[in-house]
N, C-alpha and C. Protein backbone atom coordinates (compact mmCIF):
# COMPACT_ATOMS: atom_id res chain seq x y z
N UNK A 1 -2.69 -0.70 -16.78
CA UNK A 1 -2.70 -1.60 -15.65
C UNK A 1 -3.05 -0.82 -14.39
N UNK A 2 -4.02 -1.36 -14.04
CA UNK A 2 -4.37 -0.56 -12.32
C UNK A 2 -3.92 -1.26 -11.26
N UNK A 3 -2.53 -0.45 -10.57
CA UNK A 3 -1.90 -1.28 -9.37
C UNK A 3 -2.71 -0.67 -8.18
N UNK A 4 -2.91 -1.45 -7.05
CA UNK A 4 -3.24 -1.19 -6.01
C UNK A 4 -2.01 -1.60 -4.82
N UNK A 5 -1.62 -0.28 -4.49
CA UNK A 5 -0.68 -0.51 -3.25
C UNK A 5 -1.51 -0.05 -1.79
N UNK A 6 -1.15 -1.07 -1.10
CA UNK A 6 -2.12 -1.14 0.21
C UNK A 6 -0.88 -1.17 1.53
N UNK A 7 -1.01 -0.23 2.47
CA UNK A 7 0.34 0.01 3.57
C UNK A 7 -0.43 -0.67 5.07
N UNK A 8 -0.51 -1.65 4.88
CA UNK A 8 -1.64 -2.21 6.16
C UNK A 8 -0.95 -2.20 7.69
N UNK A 9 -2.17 -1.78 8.73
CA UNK A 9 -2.08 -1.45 9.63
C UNK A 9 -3.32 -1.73 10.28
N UNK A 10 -2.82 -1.98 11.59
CA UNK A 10 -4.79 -2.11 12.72
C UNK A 10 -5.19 -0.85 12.71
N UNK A 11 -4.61 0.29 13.06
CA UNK A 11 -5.29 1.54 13.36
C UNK A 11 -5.43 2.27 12.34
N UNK A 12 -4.65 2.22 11.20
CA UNK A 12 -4.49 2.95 9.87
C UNK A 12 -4.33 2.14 8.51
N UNK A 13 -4.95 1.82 7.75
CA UNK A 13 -4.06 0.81 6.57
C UNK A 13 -4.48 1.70 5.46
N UNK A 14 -3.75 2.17 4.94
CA UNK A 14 -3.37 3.55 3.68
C UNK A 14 -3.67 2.28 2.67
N UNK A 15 -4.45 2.71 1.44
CA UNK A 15 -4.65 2.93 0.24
C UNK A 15 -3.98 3.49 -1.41
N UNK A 16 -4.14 2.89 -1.97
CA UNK A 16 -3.89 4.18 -3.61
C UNK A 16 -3.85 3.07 -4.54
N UNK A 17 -4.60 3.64 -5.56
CA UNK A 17 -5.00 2.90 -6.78
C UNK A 17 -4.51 3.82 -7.65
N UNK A 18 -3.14 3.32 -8.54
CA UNK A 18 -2.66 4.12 -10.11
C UNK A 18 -2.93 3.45 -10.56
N UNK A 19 -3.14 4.30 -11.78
CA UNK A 19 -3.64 3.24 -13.58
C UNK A 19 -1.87 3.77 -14.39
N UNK A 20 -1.39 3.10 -14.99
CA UNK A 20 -0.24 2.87 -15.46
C UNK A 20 -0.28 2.71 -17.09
N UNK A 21 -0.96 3.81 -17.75
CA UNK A 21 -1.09 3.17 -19.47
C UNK A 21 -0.27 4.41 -19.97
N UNK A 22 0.89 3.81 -21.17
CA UNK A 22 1.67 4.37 -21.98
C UNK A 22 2.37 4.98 -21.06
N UNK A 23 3.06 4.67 -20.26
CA UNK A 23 4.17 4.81 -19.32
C UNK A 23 3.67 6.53 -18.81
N UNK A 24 2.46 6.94 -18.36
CA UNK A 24 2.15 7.98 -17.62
C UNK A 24 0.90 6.78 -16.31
N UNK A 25 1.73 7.90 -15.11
CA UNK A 25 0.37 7.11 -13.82
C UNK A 25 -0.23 8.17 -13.91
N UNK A 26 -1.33 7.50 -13.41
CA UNK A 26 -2.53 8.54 -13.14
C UNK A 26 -3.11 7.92 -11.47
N UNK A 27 -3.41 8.66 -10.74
CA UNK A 27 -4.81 8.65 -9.48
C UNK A 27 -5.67 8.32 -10.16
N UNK A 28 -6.18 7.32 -9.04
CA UNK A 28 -7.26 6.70 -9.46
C UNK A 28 -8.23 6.89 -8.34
N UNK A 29 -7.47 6.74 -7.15
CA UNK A 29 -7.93 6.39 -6.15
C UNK A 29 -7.08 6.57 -4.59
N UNK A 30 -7.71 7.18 -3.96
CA UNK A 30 -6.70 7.02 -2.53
C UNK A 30 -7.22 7.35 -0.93
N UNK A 31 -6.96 6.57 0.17
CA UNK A 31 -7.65 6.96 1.26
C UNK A 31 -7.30 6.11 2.32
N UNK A 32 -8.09 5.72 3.27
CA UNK A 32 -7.70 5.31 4.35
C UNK A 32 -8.76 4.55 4.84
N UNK A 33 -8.64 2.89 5.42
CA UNK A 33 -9.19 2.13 6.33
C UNK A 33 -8.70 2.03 7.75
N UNK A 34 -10.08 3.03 8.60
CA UNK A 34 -9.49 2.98 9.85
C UNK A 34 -9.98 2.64 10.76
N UNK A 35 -9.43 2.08 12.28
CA UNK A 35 -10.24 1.14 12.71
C UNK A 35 -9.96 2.04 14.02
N UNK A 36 -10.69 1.49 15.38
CA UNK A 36 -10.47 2.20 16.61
C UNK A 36 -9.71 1.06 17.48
N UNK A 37 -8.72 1.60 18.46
CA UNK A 37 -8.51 0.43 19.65
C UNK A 37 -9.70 0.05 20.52
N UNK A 38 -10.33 0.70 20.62
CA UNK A 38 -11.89 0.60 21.23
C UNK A 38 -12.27 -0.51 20.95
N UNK A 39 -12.23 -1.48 19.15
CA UNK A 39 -12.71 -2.10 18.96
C UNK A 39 -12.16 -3.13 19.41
N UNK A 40 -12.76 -4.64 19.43
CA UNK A 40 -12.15 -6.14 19.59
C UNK A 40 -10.78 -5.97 18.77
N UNK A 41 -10.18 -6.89 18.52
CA UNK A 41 -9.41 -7.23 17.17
C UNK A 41 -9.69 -8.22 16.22
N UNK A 42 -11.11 -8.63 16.50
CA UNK A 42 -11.78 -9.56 15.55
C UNK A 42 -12.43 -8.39 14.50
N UNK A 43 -13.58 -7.25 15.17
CA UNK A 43 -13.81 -6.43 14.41
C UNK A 43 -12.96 -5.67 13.78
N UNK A 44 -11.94 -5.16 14.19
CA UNK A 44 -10.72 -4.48 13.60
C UNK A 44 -10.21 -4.89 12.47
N UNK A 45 -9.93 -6.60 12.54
CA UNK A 45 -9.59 -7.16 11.38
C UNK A 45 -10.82 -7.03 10.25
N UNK A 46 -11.94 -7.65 10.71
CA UNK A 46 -13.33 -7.74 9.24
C UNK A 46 -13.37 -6.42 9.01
N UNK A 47 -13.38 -5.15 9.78
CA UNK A 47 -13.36 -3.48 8.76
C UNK A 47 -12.43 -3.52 7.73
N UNK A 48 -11.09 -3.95 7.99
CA UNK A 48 -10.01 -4.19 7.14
C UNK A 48 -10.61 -4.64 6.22
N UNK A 49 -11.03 -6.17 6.69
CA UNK A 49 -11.06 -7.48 5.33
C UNK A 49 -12.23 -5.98 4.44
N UNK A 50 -13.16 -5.62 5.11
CA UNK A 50 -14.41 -5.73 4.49
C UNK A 50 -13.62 -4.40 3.61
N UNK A 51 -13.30 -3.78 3.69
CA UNK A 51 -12.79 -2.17 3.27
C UNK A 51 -12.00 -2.36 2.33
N UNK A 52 -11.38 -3.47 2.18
CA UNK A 52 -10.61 -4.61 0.87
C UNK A 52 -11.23 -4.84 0.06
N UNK A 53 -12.27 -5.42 0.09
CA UNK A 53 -13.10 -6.80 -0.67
C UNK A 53 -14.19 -5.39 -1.06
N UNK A 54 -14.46 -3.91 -0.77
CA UNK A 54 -14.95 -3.44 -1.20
C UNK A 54 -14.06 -2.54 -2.44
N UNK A 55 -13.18 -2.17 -2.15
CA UNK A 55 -12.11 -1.36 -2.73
C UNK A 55 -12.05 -2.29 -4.07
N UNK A 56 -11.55 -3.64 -3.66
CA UNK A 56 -11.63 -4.34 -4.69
C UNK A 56 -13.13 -4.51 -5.77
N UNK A 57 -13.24 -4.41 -5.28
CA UNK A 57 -14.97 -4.54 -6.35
C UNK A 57 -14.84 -3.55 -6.61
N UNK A 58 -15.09 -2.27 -6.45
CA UNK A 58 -15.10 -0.94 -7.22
C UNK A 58 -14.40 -0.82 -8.12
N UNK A 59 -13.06 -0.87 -7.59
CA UNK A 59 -11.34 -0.66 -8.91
C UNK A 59 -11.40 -1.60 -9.66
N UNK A 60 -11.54 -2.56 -9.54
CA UNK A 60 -10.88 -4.27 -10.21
C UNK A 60 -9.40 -3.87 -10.51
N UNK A 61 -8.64 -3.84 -9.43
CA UNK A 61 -6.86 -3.71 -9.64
C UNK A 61 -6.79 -5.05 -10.58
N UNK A 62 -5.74 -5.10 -10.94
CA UNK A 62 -4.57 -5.94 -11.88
C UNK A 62 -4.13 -6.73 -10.67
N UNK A 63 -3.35 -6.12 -9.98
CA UNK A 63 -1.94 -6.38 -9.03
C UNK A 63 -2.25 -5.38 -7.58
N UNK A 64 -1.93 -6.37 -6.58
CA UNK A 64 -1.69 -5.59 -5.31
C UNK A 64 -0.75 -5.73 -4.83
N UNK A 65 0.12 -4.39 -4.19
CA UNK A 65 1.26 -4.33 -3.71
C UNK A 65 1.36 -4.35 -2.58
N UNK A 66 2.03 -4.71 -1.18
CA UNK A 66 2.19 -4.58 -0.13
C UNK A 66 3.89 -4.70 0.17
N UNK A 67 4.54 -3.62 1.49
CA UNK A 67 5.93 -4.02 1.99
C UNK A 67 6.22 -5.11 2.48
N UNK A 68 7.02 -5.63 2.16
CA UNK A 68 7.72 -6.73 3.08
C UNK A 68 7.28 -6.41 4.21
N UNK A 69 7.38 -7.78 4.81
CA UNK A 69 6.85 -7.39 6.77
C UNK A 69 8.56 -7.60 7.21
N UNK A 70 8.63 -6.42 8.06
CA UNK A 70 9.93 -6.07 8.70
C UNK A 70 9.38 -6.12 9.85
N UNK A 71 10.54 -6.69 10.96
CA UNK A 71 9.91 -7.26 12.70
C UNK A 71 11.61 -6.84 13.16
N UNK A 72 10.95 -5.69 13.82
CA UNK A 72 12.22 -5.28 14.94
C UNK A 72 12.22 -6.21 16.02
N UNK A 73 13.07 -6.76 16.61
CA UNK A 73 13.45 -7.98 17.47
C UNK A 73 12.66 -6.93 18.62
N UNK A 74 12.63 -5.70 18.96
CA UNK A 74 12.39 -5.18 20.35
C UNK A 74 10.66 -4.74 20.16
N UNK A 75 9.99 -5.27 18.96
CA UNK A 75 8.68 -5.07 18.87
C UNK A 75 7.96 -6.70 18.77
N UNK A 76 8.22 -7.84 19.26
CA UNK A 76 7.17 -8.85 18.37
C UNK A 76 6.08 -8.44 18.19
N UNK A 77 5.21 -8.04 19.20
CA UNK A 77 4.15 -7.95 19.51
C UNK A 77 3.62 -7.24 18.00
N UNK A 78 4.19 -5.99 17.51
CA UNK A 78 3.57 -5.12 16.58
C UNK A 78 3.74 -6.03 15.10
N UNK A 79 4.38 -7.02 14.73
CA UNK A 79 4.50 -7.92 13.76
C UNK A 79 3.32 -8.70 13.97
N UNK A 80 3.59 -9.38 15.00
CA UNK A 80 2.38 -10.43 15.32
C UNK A 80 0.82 -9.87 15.05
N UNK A 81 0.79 -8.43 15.11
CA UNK A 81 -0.11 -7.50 14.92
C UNK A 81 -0.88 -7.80 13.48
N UNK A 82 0.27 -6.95 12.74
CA UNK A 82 0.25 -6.39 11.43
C UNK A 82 0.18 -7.54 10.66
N UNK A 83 0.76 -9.12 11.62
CA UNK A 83 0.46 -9.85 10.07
C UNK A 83 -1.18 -10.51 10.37
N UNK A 84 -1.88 -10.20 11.32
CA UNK A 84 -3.37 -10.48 11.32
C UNK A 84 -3.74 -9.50 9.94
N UNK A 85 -3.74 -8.26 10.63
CA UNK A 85 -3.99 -7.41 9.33
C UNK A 85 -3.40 -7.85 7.66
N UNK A 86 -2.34 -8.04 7.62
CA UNK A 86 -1.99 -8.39 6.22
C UNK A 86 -2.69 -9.60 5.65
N UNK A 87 -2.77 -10.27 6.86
CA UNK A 87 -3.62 -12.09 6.21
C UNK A 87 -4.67 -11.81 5.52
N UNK A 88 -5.75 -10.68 6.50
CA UNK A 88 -7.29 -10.88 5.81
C UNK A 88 -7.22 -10.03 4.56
N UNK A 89 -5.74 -9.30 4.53
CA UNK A 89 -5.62 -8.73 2.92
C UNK A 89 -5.23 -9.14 2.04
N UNK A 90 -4.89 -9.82 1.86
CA UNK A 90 -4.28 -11.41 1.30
C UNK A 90 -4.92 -12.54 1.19
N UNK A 91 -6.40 -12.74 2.17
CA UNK A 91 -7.31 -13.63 1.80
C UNK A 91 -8.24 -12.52 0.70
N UNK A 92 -8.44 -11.02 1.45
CA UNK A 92 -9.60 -10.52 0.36
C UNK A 92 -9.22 -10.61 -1.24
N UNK A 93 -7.56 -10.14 -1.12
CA UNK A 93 -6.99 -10.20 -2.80
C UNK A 93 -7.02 -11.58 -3.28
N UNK A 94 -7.19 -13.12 -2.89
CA UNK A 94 -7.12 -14.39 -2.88
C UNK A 94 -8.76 -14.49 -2.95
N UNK A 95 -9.25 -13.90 -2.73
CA UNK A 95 -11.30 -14.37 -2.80
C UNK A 95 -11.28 -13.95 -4.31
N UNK A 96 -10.53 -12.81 -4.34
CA UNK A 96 -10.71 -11.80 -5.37
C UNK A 96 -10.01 -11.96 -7.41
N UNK A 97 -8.68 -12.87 -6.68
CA UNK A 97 -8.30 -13.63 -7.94
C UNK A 97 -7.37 -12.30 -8.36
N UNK A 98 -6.83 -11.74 -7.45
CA UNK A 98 -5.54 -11.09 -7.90
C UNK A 98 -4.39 -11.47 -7.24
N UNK A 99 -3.28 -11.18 -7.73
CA UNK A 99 -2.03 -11.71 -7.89
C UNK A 99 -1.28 -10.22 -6.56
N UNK A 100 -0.76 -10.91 -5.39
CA UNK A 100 -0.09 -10.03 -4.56
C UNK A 100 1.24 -9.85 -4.60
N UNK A 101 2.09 -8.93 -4.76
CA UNK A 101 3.89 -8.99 -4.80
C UNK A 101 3.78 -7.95 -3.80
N UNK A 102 4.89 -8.46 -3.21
CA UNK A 102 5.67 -7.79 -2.02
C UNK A 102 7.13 -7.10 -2.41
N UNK A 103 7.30 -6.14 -1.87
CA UNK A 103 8.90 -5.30 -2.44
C UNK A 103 9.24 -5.28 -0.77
N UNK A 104 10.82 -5.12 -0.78
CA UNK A 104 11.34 -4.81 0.47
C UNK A 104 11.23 -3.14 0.22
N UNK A 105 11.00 -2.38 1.76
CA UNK A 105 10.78 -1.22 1.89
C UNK A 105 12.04 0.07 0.84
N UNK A 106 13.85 -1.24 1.33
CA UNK A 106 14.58 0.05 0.35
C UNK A 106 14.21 -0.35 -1.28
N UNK A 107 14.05 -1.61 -1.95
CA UNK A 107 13.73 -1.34 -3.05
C UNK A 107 12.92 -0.47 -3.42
N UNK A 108 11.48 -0.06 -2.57
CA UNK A 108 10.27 0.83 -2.93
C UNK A 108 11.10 1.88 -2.51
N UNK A 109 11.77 2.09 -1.95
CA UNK A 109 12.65 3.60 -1.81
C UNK A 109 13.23 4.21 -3.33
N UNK A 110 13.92 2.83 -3.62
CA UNK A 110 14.73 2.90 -4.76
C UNK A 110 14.33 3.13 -5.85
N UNK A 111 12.98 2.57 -5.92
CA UNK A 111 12.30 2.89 -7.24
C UNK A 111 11.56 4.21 -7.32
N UNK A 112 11.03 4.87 -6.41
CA UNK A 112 11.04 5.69 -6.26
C UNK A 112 11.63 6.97 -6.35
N UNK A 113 12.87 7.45 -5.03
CA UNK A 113 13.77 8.20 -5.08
C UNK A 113 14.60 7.91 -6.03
N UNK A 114 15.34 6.69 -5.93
CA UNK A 114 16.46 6.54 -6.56
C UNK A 114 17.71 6.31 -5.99
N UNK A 115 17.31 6.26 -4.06
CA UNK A 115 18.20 5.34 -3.14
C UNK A 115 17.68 5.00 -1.78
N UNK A 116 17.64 3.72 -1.79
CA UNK A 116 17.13 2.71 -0.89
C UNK A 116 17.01 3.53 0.62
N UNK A 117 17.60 4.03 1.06
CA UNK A 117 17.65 5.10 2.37
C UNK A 117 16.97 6.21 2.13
N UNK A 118 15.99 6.69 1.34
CA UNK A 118 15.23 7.69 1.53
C UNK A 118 14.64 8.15 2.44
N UNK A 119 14.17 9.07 2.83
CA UNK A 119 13.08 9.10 4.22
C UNK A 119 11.80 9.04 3.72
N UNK A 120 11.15 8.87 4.89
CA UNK A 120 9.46 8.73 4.31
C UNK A 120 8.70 10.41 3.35
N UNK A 121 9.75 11.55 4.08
CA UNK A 121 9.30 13.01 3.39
C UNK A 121 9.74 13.22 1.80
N UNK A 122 10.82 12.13 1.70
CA UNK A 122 11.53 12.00 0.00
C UNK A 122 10.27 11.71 -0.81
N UNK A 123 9.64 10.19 -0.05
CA UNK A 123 9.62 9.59 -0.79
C UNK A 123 7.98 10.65 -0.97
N UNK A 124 7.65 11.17 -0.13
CA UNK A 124 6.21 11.56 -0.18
C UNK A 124 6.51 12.73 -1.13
N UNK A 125 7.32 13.03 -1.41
CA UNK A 125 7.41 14.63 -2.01
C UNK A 125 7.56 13.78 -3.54
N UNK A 126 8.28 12.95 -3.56
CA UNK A 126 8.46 12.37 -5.50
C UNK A 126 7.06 11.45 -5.52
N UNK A 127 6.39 11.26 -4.27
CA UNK A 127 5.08 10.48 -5.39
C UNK A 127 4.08 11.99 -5.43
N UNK A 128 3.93 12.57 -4.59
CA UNK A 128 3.47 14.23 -4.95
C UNK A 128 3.94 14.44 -6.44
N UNK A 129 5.05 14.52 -6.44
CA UNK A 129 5.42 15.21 -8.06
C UNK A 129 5.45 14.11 -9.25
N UNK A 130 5.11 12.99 -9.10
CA UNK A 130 5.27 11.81 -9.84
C UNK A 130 3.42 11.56 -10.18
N UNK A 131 3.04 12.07 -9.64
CA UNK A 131 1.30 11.96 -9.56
C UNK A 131 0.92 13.25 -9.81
N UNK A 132 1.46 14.88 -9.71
CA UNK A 132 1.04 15.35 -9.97
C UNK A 132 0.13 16.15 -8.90
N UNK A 133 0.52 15.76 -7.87
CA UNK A 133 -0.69 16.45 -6.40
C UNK A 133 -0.43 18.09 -6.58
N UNK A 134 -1.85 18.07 -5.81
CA UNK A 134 -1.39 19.56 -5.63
C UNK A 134 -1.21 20.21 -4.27
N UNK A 135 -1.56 18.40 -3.72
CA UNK A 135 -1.64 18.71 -2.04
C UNK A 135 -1.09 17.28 -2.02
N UNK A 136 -0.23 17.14 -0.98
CA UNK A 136 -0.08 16.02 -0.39
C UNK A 136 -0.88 15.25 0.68
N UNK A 137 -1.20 13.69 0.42
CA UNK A 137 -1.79 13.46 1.64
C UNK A 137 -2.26 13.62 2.65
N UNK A 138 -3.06 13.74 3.57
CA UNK A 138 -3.07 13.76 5.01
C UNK A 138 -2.66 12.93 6.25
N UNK A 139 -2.59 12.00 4.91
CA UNK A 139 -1.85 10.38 6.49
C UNK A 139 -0.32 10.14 4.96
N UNK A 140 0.60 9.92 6.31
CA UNK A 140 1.99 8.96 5.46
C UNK A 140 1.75 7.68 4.80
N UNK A 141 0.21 7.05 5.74
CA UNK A 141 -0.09 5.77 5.17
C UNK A 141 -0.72 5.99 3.59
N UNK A 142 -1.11 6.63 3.34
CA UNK A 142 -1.90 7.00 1.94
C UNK A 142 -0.88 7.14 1.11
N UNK A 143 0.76 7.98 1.39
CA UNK A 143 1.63 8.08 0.35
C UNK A 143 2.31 6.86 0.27
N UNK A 144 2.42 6.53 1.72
CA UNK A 144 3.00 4.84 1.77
C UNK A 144 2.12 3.68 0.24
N UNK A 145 1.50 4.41 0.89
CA UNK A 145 0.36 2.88 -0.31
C UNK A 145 0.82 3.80 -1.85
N UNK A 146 0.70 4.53 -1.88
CA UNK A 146 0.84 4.93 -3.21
C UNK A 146 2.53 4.48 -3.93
N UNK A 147 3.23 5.25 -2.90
CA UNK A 147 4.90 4.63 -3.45
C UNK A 147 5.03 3.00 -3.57
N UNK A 148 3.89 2.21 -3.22
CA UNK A 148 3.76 0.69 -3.22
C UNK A 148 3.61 0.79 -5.06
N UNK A 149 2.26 1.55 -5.44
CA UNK A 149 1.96 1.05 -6.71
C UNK A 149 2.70 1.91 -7.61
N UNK A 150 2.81 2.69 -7.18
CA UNK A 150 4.05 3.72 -8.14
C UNK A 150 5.05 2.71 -8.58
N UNK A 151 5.68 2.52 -7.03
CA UNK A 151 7.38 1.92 -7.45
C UNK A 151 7.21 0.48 -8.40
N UNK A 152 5.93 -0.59 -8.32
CA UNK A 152 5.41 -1.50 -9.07
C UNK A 152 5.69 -1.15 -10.31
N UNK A 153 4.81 0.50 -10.48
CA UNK A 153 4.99 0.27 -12.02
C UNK A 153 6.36 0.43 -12.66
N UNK A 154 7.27 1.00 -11.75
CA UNK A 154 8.76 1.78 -12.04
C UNK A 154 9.29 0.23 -12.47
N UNK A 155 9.29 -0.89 -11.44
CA UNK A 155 10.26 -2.22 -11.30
C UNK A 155 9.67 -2.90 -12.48
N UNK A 156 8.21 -2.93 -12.99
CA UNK A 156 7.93 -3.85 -14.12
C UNK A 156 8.39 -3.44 -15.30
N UNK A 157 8.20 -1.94 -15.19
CA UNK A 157 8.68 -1.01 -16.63
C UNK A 157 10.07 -0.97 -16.80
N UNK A 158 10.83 -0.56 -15.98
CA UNK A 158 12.37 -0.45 -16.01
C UNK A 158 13.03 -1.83 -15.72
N UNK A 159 12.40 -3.11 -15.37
CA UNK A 159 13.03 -3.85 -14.27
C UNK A 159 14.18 -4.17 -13.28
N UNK A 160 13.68 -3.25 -12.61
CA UNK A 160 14.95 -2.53 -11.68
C UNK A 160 14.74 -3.42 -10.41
């Protein structure tokens, strides 16, 4: 099964494609769609959509993962943001005829580490050693997306 976990963002939206056969993941795939503040936020969004709807054609994922949208009462503005961004990823996976699940951030902790309060350096160091890197990322968003399809395969396999 090839999960695609996607960590969406206007300025950054992290990537990672695992393949999941006989209970070993493998890399498939991983990187970054990035956009400038320079741009409108009409263009900002179609780099997104388009950087989707291409990703998708290349991989043909199974399943795409994304976090719950969490909205700090002292940010609207950055929700109101992020869910432009999440929509046109959610229409590209919907053009596309795949199936989207959402995890809350401590479950993807949990499946991961192994407790919901992890930090983001936990969780980047067990998908490093859970994948096998020999380098870690360069953006948090790239491990972010990856602990999306990792922890997928952990919750379908174990159902935790």
């Amino acid at each position: 099964m090839k999960i695609l976990g996607v960590d969406p963002a206007l300025a950054i939206t992290g990537y990672g494609i695992v393949d999941c056969e006989r209970n070993k993941l493998s890399l498939l795939e991983a990187g970054i769609i990035k956009t400038s503040v320079k741009q409108l936020l009409s263009e900002r969004l179609s780099r997104i959509y388009r950087g989707i709807v291409d990703l998708i054609s290349e991989t043909k994922p199974d399943v795409m993962v994304l976090e719950k949208l969490y909205a700090h009462y002292h940010h609207p503005t950055t929700a109101y943001l992020l869910g432009h961004a999440r929509g046109v990823i959610y229409l590209a996976a919907a053009e596309a005829g795949i199936p989207v699940v959402e995890y809350a951030a401590t479950r993807i902790k949990k499946a991961i580490v192994g407790k919901g309060q992890a930090s983001k350096q936990q969780v980047q160091r067990m998908v490093g050693n859970l994948l096998s890197l020999k380098k870690m990322p360069e953006y948090m968003d790239v491990s972010d997306a990856l602990a999306l399809a990792i922890a997928h395969s952990n919750i379908i396999k174990f159902k935790l």
